[in-house]
C-alpha atoms as a PDB file:
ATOM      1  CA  UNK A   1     103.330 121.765  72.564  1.00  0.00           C
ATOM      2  CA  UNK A   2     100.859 120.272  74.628  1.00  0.00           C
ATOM      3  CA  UNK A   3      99.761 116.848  75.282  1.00  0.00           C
ATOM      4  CA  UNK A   4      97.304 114.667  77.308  1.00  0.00           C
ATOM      5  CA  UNK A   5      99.069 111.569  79.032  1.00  0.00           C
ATOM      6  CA  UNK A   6      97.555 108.414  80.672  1.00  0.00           C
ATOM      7  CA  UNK A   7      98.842 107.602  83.923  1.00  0.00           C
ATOM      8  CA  UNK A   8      97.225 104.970  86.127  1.00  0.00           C
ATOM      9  CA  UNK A   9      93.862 105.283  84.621  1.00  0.00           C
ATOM     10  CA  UNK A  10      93.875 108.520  85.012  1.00  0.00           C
ATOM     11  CA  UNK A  11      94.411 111.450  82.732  1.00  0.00           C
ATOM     12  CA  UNK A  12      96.776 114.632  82.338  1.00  0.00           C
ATOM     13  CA  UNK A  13      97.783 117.693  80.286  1.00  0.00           C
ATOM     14  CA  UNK A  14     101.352 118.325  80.017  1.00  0.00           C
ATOM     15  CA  UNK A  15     103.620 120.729  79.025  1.00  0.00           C
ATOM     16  CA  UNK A  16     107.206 120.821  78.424  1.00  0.00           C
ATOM     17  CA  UNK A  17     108.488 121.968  81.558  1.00  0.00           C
ATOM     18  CA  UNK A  18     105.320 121.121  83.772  1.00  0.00           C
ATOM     19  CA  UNK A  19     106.109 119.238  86.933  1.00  0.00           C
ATOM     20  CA  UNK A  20     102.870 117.395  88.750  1.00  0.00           C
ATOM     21  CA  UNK A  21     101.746 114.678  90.550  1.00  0.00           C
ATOM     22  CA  UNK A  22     100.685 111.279  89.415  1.00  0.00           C
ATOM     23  CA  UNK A  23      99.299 108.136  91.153  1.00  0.00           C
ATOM     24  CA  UNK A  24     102.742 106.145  91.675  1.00  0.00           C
ATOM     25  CA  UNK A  25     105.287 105.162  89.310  1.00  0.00           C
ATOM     26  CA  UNK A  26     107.741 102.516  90.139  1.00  0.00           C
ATOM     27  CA  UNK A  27     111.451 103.997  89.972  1.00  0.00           C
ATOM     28  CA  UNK A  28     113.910 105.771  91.790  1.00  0.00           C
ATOM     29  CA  UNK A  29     114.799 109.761  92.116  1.00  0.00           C
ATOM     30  CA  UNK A  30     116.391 111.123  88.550  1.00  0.00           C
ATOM     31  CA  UNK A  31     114.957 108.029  86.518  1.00  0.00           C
ATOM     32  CA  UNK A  32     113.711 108.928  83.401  1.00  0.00           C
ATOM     33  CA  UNK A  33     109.880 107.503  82.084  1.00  0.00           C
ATOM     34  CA  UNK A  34     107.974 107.259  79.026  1.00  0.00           C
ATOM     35  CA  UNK A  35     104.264 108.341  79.313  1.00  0.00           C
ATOM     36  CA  UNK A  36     101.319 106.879  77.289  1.00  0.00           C
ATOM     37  CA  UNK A  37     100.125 109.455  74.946  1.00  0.00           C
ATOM     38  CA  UNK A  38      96.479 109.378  73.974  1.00  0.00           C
ATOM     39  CA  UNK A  39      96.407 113.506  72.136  1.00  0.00           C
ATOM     40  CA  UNK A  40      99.110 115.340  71.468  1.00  0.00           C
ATOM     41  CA  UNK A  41      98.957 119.202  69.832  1.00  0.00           C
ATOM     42  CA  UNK A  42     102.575 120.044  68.078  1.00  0.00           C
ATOM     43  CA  UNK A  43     103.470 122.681  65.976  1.00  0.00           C
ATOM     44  CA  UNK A  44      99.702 123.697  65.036  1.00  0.00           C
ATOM     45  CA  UNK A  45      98.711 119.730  64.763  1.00  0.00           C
ATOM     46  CA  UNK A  46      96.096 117.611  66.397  1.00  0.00           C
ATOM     47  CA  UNK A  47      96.682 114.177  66.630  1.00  0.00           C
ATOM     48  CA  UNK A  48      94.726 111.348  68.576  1.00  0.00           C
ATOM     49  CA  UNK A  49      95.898 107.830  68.668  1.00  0.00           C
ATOM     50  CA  UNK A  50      98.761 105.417  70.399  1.00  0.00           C
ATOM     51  CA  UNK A  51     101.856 106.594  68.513  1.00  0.00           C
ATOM     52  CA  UNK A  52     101.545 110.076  67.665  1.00  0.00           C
ATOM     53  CA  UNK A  53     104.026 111.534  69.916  1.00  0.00           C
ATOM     54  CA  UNK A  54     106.090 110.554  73.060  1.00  0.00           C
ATOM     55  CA  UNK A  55     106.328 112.485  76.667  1.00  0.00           C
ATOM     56  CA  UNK A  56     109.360 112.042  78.347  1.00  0.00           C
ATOM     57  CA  UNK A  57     109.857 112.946  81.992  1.00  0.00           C
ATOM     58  CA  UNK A  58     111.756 112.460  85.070  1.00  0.00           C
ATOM     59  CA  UNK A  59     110.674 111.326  88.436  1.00  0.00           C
ATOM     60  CA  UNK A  60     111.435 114.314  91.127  1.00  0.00           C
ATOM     61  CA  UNK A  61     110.353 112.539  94.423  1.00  0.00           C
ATOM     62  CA  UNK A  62     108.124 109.579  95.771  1.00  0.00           C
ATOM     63  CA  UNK A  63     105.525 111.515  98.380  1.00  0.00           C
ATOM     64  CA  UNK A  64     102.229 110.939 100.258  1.00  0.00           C
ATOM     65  CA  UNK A  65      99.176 112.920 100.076  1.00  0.00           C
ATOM     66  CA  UNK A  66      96.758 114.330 103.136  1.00  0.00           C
ATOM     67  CA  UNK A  67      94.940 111.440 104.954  1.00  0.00           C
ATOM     68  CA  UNK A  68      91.948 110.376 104.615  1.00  0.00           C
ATOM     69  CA  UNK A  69      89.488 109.596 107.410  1.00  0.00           C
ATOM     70  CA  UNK A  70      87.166 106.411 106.970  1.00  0.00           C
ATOM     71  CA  UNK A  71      85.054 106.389 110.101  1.00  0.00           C
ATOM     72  CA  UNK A  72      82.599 103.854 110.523  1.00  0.00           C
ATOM     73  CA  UNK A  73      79.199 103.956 113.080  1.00  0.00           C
ATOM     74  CA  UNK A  74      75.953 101.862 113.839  1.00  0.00           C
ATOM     75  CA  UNK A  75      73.771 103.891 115.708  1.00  0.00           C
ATOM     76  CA  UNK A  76      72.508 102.688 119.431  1.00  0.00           C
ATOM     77  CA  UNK A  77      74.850 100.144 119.130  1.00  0.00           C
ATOM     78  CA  UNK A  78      78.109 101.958 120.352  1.00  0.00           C
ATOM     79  CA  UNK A  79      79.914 100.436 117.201  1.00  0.00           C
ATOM     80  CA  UNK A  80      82.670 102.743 115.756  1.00  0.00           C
ATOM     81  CA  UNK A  81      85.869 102.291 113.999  1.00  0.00           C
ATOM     82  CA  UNK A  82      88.506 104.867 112.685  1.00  0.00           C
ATOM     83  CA  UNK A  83      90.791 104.159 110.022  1.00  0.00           C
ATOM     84  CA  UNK A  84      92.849 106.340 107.707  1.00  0.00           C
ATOM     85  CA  UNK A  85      95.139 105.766 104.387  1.00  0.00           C
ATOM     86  CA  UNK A  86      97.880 108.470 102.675  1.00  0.00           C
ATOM     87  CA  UNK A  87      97.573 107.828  98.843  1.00  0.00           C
ATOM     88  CA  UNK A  88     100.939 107.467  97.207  1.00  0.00           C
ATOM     89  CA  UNK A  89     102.184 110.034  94.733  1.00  0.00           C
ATOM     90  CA  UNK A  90     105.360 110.378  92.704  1.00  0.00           C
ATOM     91  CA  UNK A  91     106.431 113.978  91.619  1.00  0.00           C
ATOM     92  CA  UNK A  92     107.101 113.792  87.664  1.00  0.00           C
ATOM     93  CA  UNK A  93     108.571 116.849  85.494  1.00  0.00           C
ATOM     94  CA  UNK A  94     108.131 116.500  81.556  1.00  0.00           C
ATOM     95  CA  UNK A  95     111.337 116.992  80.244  1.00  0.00           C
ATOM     96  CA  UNK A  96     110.801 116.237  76.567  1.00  0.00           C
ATOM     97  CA  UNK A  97     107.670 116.092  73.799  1.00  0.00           C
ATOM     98  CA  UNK A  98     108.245 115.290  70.666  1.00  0.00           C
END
């Protein structure tokens, strides 16, 4: 059973069992989620659309990723600036698609 999910804009092939990292999802530790489901590919079947299967999963942890370095510069001008950013990510496992 696979499926592809859409999380944030962005998109994601799951299995049952798979645990990965999303752009954040409101919720605490052990709450469970329902994930938009654009394709899903059960038992030998293809099917595209909004309610042709559902992905269940559980959020594992809330974490940040490696920062990010914006630095800024006009040259001759001695103008610099430094500023840096940790995108937030929650840890999901899929616990259920059916």
């Amino acid at each position: 059973m696979i499926a592809i999910i859409k999380v944030a804009g962005q998109q994601f092939k799951v299995e049952k069992d798979q645990t990965l990292f999303v752009p954040h999802i409101e919720g605490k530790s052990g709450d469970a989620v329902n994930l938009e489901v654009l394709l899903a590919h059960i038992d030998g079947k293809l099917s595209v659309g909004g309610n042709v299967a559902t992905v269940n999963a559980e959020i594992v942890d809330h974490v940040k990723g490696d920062t990010v370095i914006a630095y800024k510069t006009k040259r001759r001008k001695g103008f610099h600036k430094k500023k840096g950013h940790r995108t937030a990510y929650t840890k999901i496992k899929v616990t259920n698609i059916a």
